[in-house]
PDB file of N, CA and C in Angstrom:
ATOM      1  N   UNK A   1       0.817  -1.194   0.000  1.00  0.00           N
ATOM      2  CA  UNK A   1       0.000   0.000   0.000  1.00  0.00           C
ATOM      3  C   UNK A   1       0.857   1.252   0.000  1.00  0.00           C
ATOM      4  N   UNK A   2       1.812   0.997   0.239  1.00  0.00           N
ATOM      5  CA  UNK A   2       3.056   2.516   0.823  1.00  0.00           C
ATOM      6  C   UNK A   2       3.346   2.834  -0.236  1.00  0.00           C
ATOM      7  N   UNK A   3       3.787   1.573  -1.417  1.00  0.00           N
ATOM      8  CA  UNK A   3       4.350   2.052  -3.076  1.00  0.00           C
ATOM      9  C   UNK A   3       3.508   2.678  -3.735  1.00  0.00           C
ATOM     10  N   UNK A   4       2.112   2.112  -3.249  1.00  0.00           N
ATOM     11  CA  UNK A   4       0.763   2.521  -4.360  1.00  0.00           C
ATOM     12  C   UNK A   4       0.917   4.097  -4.424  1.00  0.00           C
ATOM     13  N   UNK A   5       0.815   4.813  -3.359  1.00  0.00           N
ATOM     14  CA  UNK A   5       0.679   5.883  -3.027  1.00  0.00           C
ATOM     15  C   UNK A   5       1.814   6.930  -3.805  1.00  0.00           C
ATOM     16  N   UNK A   6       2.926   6.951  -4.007  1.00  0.00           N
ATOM     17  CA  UNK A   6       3.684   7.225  -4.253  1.00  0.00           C
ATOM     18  C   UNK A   6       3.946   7.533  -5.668  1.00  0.00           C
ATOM     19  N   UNK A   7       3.713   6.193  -6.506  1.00  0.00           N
ATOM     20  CA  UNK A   7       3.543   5.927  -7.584  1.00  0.00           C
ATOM     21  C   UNK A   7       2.168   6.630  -8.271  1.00  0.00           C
ATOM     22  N   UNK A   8       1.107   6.587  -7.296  1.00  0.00           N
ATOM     23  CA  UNK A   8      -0.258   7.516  -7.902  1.00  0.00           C
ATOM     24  C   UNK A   8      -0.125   8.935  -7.736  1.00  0.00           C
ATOM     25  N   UNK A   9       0.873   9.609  -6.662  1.00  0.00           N
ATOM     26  CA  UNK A   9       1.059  10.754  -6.546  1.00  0.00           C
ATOM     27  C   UNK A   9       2.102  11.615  -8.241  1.00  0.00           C
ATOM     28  N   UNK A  10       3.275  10.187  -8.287  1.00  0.00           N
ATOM     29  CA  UNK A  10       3.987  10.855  -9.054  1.00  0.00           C
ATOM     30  C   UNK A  10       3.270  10.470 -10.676  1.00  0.00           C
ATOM     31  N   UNK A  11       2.654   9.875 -10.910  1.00  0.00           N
ATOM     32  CA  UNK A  11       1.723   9.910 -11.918  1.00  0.00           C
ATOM     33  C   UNK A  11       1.008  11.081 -12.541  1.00  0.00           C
ATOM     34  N   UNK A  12       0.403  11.289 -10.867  1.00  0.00           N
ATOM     35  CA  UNK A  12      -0.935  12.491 -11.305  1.00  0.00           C
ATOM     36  C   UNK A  12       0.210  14.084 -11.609  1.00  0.00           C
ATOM     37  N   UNK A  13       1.486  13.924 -11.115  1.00  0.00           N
ATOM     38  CA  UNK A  13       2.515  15.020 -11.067  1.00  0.00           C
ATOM     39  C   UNK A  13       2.903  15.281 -12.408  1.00  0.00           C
ATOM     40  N   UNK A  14       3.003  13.883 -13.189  1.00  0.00           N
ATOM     41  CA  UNK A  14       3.624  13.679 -14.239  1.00  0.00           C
ATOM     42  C   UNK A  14       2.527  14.116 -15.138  1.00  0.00           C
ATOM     43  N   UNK A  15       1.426  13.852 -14.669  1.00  0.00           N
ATOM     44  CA  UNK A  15       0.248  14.232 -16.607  1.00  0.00           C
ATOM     45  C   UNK A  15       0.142  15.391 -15.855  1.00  0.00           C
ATOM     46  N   UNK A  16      -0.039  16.145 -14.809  1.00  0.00           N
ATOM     47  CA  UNK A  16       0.177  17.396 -14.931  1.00  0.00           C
ATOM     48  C   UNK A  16       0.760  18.748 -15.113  1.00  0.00           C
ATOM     49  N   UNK A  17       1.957  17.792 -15.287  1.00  0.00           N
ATOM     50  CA  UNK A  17       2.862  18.629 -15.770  1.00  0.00           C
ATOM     51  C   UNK A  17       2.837  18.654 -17.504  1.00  0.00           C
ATOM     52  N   UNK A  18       2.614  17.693 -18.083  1.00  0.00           N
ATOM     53  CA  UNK A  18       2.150  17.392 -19.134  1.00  0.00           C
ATOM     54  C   UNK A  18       1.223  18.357 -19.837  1.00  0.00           C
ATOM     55  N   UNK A  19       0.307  18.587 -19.102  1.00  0.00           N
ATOM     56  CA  UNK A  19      -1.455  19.260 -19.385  1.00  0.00           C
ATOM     57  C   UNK A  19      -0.562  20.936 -19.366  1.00  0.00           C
ATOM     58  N   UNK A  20       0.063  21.009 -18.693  1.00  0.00           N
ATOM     59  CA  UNK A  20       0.781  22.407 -18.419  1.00  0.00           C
ATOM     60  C   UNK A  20       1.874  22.932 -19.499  1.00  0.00           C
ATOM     61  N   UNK A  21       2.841  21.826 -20.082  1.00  0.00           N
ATOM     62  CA  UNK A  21       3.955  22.030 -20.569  1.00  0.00           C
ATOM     63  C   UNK A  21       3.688  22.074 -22.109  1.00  0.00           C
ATOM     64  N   UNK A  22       2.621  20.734 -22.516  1.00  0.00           N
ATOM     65  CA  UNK A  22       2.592  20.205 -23.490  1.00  0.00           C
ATOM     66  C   UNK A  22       2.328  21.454 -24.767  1.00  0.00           C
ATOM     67  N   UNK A  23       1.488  21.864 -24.380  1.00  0.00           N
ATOM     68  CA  UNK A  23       0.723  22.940 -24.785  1.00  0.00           C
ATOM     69  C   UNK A  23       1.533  23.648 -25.841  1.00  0.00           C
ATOM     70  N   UNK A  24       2.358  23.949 -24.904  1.00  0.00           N
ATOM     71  CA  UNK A  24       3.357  25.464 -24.814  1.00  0.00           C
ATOM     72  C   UNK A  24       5.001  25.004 -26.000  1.00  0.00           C
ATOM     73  N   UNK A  25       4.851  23.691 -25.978  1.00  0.00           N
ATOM     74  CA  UNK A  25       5.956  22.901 -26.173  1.00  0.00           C
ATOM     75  C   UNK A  25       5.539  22.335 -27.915  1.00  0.00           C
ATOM     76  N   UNK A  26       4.231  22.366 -28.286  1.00  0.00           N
ATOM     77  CA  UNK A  26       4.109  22.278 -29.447  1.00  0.00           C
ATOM     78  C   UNK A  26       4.068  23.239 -30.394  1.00  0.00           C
ATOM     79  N   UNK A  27       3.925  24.333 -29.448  1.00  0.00           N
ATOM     80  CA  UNK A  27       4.151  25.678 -30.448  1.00  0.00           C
ATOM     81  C   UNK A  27       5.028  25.897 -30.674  1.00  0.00           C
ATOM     82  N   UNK A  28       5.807  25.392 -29.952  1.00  0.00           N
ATOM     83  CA  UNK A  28       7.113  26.169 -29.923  1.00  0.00           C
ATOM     84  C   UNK A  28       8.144  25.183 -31.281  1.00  0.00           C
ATOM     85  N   UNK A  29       7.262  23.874 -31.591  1.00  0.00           N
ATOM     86  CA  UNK A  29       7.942  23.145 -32.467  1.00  0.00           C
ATOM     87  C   UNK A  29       6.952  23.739 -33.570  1.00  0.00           C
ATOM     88  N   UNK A  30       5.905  24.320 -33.370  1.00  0.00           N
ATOM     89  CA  UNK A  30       5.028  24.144 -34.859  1.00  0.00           C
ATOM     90  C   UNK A  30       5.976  25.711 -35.383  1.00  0.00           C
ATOM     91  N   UNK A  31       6.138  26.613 -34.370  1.00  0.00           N
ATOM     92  CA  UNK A  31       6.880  27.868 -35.028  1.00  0.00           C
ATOM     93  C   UNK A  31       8.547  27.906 -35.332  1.00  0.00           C
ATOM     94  N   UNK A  32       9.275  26.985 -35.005  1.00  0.00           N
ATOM     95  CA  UNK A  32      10.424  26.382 -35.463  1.00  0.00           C
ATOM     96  C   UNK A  32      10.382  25.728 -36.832  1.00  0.00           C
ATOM     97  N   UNK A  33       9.171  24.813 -36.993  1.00  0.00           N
ATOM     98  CA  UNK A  33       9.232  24.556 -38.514  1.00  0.00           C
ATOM     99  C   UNK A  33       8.882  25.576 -39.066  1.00  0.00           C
ATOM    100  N   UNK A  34       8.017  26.863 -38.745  1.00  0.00           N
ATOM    101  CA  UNK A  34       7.546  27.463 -39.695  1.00  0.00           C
ATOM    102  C   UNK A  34       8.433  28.235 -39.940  1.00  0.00           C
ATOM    103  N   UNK A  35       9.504  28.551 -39.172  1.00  0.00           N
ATOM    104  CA  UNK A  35      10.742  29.524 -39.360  1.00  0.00           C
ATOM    105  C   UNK A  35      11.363  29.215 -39.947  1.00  0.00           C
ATOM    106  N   UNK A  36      11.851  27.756 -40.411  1.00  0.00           N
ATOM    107  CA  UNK A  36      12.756  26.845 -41.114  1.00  0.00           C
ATOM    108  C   UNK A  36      12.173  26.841 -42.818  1.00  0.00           C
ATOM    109  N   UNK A  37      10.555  26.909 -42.547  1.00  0.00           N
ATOM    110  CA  UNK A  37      10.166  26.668 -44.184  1.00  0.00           C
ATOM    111  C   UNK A  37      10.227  28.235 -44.659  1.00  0.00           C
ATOM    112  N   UNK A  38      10.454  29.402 -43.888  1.00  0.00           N
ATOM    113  CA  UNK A  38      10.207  30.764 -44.163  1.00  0.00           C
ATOM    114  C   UNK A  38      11.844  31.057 -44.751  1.00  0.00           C
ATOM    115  N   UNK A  39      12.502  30.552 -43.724  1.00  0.00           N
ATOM    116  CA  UNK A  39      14.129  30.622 -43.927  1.00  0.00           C
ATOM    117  C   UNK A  39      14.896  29.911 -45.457  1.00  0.00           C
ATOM    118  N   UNK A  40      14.029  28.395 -45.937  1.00  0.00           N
ATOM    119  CA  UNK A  40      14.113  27.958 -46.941  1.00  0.00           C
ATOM    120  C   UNK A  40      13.532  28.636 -48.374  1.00  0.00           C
ATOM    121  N   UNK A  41      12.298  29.609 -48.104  1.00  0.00           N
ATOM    122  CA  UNK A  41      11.962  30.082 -48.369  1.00  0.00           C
ATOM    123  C   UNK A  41      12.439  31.269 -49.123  1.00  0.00           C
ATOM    124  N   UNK A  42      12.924  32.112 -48.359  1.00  0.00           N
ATOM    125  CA  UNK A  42      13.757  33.333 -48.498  1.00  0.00           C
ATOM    126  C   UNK A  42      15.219  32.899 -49.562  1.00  0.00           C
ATOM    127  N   UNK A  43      15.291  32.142 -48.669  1.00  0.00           N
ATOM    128  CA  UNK A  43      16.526  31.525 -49.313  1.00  0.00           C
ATOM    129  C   UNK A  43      16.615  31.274 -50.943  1.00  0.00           C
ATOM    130  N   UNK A  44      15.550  30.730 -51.389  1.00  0.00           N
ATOM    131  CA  UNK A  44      15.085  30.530 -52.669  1.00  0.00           C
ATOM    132  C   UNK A  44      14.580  31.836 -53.543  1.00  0.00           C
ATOM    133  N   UNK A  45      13.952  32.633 -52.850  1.00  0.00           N
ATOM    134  CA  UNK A  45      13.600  34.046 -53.071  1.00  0.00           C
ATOM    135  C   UNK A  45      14.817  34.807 -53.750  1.00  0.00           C
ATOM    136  N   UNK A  46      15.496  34.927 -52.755  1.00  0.00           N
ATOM    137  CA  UNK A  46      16.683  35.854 -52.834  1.00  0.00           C
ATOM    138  C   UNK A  46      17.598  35.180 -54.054  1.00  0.00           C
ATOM    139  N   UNK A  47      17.667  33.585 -54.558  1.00  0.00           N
ATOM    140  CA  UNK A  47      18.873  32.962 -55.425  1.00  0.00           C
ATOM    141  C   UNK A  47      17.876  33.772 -56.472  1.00  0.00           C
ATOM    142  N   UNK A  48      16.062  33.586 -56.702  1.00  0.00           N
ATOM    143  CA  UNK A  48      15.242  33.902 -57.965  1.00  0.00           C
ATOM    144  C   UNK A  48      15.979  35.385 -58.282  1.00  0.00           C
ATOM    145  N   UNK A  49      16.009  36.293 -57.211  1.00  0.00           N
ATOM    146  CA  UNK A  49      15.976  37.823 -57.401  1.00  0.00           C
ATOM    147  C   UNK A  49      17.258  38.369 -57.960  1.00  0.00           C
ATOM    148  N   UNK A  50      18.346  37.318 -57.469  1.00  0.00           N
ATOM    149  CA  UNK A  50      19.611  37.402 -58.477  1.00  0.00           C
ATOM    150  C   UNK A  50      19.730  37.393 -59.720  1.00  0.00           C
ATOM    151  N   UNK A  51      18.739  36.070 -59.893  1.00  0.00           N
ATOM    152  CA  UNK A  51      18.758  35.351 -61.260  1.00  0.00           C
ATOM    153  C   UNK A  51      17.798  36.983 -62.376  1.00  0.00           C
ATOM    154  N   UNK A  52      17.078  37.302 -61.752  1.00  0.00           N
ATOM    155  CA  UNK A  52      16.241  38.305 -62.742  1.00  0.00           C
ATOM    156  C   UNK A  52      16.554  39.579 -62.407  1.00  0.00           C
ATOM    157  N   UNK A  53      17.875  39.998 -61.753  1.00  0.00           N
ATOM    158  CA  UNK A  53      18.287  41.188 -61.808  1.00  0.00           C
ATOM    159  C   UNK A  53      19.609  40.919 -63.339  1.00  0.00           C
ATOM    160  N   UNK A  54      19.808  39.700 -62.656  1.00  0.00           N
ATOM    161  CA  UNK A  54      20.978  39.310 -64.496  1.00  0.00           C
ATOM    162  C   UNK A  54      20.499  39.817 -65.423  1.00  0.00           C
ATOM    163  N   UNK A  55      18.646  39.080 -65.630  1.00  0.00           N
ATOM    164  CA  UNK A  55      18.171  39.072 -66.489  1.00  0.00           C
ATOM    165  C   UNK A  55      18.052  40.593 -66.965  1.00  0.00           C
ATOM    166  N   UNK A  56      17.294  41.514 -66.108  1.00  0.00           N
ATOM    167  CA  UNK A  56      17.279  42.405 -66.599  1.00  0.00           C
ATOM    168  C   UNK A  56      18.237  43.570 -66.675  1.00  0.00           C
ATOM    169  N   UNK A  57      19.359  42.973 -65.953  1.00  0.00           N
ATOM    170  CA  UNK A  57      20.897  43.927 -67.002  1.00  0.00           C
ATOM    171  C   UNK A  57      21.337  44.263 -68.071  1.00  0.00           C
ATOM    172  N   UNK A  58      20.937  42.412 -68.498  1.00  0.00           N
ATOM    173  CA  UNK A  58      21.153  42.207 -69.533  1.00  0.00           C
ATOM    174  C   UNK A  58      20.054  42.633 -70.775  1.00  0.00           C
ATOM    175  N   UNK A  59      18.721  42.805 -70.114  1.00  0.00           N
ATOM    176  CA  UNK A  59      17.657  43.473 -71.292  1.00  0.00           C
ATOM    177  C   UNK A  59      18.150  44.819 -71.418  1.00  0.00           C
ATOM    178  N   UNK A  60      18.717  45.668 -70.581  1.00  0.00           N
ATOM    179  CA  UNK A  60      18.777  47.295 -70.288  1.00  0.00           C
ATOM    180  C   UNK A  60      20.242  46.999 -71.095  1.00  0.00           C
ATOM    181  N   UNK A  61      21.005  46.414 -71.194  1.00  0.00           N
ATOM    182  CA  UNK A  61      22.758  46.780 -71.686  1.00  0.00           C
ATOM    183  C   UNK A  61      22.721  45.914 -73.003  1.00  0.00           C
ATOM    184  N   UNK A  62      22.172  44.900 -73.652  1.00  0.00           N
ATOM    185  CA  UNK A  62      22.475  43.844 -74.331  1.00  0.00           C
ATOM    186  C   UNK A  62      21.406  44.474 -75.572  1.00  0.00           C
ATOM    187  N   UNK A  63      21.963  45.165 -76.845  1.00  0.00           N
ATOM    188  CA  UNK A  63      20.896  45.770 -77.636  1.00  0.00           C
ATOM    189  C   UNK A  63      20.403  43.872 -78.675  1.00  0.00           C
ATOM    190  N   UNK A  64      21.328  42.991 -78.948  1.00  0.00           N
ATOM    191  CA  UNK A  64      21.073  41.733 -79.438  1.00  0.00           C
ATOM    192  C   UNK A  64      20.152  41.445 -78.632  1.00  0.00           C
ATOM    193  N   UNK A  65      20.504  40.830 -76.924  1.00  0.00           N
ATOM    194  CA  UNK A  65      18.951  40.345 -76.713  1.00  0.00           C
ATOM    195  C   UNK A  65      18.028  41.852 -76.176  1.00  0.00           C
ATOM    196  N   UNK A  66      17.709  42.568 -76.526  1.00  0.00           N
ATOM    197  CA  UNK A  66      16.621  42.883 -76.432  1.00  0.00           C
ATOM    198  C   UNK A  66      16.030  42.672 -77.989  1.00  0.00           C
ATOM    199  N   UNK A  67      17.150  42.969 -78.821  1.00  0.00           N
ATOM    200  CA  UNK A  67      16.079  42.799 -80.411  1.00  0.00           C
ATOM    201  C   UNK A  67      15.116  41.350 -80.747  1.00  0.00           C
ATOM    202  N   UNK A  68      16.058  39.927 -79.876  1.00  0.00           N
ATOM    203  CA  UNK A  68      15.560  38.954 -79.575  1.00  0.00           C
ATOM    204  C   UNK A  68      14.809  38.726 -78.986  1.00  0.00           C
ATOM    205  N   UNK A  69      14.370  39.296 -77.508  1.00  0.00           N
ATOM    206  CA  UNK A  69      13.038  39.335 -77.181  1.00  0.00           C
ATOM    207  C   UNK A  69      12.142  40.104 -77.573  1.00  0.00           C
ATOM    208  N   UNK A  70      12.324  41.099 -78.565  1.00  0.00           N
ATOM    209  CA  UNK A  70      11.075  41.684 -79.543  1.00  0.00           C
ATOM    210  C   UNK A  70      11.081  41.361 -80.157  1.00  0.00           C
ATOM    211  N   UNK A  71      11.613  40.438 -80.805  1.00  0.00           N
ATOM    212  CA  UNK A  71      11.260  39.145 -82.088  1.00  0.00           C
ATOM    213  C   UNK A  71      10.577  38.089 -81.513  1.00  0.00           C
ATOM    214  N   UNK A  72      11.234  37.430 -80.407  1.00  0.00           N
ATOM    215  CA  UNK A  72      10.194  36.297 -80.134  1.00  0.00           C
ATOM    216  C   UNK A  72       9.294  36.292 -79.339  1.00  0.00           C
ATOM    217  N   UNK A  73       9.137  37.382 -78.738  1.00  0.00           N
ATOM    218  CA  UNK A  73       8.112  37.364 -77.563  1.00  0.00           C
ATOM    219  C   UNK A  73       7.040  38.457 -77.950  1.00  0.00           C
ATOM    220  N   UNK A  74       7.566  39.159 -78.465  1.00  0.00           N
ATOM    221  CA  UNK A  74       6.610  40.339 -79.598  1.00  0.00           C
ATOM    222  C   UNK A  74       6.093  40.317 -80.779  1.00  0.00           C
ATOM    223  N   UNK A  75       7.057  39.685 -81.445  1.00  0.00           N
ATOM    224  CA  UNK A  75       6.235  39.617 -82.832  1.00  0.00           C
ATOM    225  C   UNK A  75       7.080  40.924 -83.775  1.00  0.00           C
ATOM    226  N   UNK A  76       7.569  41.457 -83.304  1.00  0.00           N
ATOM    227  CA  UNK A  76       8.244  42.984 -83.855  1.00  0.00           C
ATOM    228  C   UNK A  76       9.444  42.179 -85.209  1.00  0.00           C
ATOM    229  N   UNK A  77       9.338  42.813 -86.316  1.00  0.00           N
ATOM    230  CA  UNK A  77       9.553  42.715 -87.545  1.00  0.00           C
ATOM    231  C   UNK A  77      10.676  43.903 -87.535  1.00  0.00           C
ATOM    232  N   UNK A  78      11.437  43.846 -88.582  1.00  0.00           N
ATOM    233  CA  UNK A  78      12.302  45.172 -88.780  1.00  0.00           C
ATOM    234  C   UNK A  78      11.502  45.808 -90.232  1.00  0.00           C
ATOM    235  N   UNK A  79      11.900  46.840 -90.804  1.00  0.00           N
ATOM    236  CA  UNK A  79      11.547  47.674 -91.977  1.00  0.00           C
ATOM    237  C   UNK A  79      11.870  46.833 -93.203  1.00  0.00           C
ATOM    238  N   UNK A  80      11.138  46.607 -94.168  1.00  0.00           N
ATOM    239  CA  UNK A  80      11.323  46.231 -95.102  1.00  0.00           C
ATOM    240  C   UNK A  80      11.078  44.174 -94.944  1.00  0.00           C
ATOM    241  N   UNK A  81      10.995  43.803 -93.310  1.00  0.00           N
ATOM    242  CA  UNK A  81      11.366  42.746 -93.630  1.00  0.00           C
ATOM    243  C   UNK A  81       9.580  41.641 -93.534  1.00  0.00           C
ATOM    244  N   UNK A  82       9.583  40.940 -94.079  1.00  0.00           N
ATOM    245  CA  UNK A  82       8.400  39.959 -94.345  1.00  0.00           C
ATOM    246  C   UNK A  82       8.038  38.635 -93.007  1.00  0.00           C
ATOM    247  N   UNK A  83       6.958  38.710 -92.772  1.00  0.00           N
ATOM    248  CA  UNK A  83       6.896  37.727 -91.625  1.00  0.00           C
ATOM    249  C   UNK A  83       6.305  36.447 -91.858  1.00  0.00           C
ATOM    250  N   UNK A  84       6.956  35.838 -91.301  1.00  0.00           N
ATOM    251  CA  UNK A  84       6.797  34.077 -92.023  1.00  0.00           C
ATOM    252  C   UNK A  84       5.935  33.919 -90.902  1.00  0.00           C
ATOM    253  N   UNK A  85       4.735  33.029 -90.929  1.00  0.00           N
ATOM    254  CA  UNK A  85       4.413  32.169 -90.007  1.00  0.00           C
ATOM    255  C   UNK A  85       3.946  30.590 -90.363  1.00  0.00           C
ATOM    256  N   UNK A  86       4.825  30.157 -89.667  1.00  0.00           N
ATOM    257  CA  UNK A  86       4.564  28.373 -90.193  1.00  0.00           C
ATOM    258  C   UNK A  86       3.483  27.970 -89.424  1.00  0.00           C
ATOM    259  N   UNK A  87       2.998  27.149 -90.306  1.00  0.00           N
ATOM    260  CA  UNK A  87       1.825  26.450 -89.353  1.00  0.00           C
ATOM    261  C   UNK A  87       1.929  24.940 -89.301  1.00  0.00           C
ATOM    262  N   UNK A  88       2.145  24.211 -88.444  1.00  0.00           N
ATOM    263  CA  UNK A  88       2.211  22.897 -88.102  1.00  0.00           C
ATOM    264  C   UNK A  88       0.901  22.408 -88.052  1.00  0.00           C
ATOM    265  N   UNK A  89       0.922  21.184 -88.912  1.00  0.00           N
ATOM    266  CA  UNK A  89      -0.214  19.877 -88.628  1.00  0.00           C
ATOM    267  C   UNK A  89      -0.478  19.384 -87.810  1.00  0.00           C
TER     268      UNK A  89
END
């Protein structure tokens, strides 16, 4: 009877500490991942924002590709010149 007691005391100690801690202890993991996917995040952000500041250096300094992306993405023709359009089956 002496163990019972002891053992039911540190039980009821133990899920109550539980009911108290638990709580507090999953947030604290649910906002650690969310910092980690924000951090991965950014991370990926910032390599994109490199990649399209290149890009557009190179539209503002590069007079070839810009004439290339007003040819293929525009449709823009020069003077005098004739526009082919193929049509596939």
């Amino acid at each position: 009877m002496i163990l019972k007691k002891p053992f039911w005391l540190a039980s009821a100690g133990l899920i109550l500490l539980l009911v108290i801690f638990l709580p507090g202890y999953t947030k604290i993991q649910e906002l650690k991942d969310r910092n980690r996917d924000l951090k991965e995040k950014n991370a990926r952000l910032i390599q994109e924002n490199l990649v399209l500041e290149k890009e557009l250096d190179r539209i503002e300094k590069d007079a070839f590709y810009q004439e290339k992306i007003l040819r293929d993405k525009m449709g823009v023709v020069r003077k005098n010149e004739v526009p082919v359009k193929v049509v596939t089956e």
